[in-house]
Each structure stands twice: as structure tokens, then as C-alpha cells.
Protein backbone atom coordinates (compact mmCIF):
# COMPACT_ATOMS: atom_id res chain seq x y z
CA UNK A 1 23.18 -5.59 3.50
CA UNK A 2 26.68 -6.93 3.45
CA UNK A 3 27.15 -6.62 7.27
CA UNK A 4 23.52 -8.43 7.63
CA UNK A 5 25.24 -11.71 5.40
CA UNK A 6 28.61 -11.22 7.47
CA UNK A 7 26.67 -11.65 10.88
CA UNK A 8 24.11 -14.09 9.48
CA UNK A 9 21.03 -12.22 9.86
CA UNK A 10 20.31 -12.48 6.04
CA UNK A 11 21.49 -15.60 4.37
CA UNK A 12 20.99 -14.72 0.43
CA UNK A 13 21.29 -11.66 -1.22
CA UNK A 14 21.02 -11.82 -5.05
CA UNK A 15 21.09 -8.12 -6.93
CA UNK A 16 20.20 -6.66 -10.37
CA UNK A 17 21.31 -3.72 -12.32
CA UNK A 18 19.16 -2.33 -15.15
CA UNK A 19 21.29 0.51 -15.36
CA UNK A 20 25.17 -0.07 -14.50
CA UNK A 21 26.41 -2.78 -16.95
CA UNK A 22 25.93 -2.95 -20.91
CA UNK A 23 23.83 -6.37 -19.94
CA UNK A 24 20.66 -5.32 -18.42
CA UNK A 25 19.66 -7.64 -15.35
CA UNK A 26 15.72 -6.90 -13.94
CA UNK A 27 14.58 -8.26 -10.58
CA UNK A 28 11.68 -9.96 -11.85
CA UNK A 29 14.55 -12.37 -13.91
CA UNK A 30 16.25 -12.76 -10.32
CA UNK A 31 12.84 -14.07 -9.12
CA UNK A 32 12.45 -16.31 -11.77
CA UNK A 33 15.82 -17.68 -11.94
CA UNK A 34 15.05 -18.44 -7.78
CA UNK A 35 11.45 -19.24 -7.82
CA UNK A 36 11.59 -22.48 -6.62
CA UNK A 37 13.86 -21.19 -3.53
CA UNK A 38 12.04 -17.79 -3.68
CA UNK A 39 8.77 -20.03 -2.82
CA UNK A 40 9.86 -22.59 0.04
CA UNK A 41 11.14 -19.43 1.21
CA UNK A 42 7.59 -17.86 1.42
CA UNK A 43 6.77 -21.12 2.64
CA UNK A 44 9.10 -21.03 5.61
CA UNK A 45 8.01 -17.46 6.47
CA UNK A 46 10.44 -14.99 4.65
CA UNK A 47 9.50 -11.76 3.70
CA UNK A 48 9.81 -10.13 0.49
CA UNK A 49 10.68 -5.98 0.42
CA UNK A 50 10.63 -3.94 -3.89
CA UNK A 51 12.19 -0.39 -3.93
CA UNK A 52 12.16 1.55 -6.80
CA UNK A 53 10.31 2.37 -9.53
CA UNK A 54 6.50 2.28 -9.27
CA UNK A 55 5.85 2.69 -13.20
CA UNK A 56 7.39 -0.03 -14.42
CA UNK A 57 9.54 -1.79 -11.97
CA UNK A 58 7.54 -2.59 -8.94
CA UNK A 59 4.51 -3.59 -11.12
CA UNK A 60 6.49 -5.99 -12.88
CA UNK A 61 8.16 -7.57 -9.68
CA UNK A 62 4.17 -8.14 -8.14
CA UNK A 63 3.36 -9.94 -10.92
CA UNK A 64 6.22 -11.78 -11.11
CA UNK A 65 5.86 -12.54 -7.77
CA UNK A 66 2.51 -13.84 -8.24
CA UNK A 67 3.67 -16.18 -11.17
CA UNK A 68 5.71 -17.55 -8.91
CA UNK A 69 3.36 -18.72 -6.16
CA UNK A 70 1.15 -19.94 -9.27
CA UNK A 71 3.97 -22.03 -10.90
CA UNK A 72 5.81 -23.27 -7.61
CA UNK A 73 2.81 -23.48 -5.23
CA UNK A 74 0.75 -25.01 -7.92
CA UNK A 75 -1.84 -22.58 -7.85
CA UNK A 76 -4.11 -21.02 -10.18
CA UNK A 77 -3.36 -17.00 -10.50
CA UNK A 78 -6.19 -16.41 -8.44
CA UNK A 79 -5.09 -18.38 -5.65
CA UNK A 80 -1.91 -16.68 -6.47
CA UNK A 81 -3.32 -13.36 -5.94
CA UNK A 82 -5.07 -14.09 -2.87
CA UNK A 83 -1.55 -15.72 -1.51
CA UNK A 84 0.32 -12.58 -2.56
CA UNK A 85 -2.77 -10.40 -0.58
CA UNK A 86 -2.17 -12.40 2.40
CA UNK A 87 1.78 -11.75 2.01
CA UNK A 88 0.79 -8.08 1.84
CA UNK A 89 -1.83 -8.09 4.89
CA UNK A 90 0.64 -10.01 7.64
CA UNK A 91 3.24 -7.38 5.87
CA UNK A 92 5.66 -9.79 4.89
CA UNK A 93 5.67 -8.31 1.48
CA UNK A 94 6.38 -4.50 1.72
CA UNK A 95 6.92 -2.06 -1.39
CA UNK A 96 8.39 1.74 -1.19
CA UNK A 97 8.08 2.37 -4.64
CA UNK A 98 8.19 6.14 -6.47
């Protein structure tokens, strides 16, 4: 990831750790802390890839996700859902979860 920032094929890369610091940090807080960026980047085409956990993580990160397009969009959740379907179908939101 850091040689995809140094040659400017990625332009933001924001982590979390759950596990390695005393201060637990989740992805879905990362999302909401960047929703309105995390939206107009939807918006512009970006694409949006979860690895991890399937119990608990990656469940939380869709719906997340989803309250994201609802708040930022201004959407209801369904058109939310449908939005983060269509994400899914033109696969521009992949998950590998376990």
C-alpha cells in the first residue's frame, strides 16, 4: 500500500487497529470520521475493498457503509441498500472476509 501512495496510484490510505494499541480503533469509525469524503468518493467512482473478519467485522463495515450513503447521499436506508447492491454488482465494493 505504501508504494501505491509513493507512486500515486492510491491517494488516501487511513488504517485501524482493534488489536495493536491499548485504544481500540474499528474501520466502521474510520468510515464515519470520512463519510462525507468516503461518499463524493463513491460518487467519483472509487471502490471500496473489507478484509477480515466475517462475524463481526465485515458486517459492521456494510452497514456502516450503508449509513453512509443514507446520511451523505441523502437517502433513505433503502435507497441506501439498493446503492450499496449496485456498488457490489459493478464490483466496486469487494469483501474477502473469514
Amino acid at each position: 500500500m505504501q508504494e501505491h501512495l509513493k507512486r500515486g496510484r492510491l491517494q488516501r490510505l487511513d488504517v485501524a487497529f482493534s488489536r495493536d494499541q491499548q485504544s481500540k480503533l474499528y474501520v466502521q469509525q474510520r468510515l464515519r470520521e470520512r463519510g462525507q469524503d468516503l461518499y463524493a468518493w463513491l460518487e467519483s467512482g472509487a471502490h471500496v475493498y473489507v478484509c477480515g473478519d466475517a462475524a463481526h467485522m465485515a458486517p459492521a463495515v456494510h452497514a456502516t457503509l450503508i449509513d453512509v450513503v443514507a446520511e451523505h447521499g441523502g437517502r433513505s436506508h433503502e435507497d441506501a441498500v439498493d446503492y450499496v447492491n449496485g456498488l457490489t454488482q459493478s464490483k466496486r465494493y469487494a469483501r474477502d472476509v473469514y
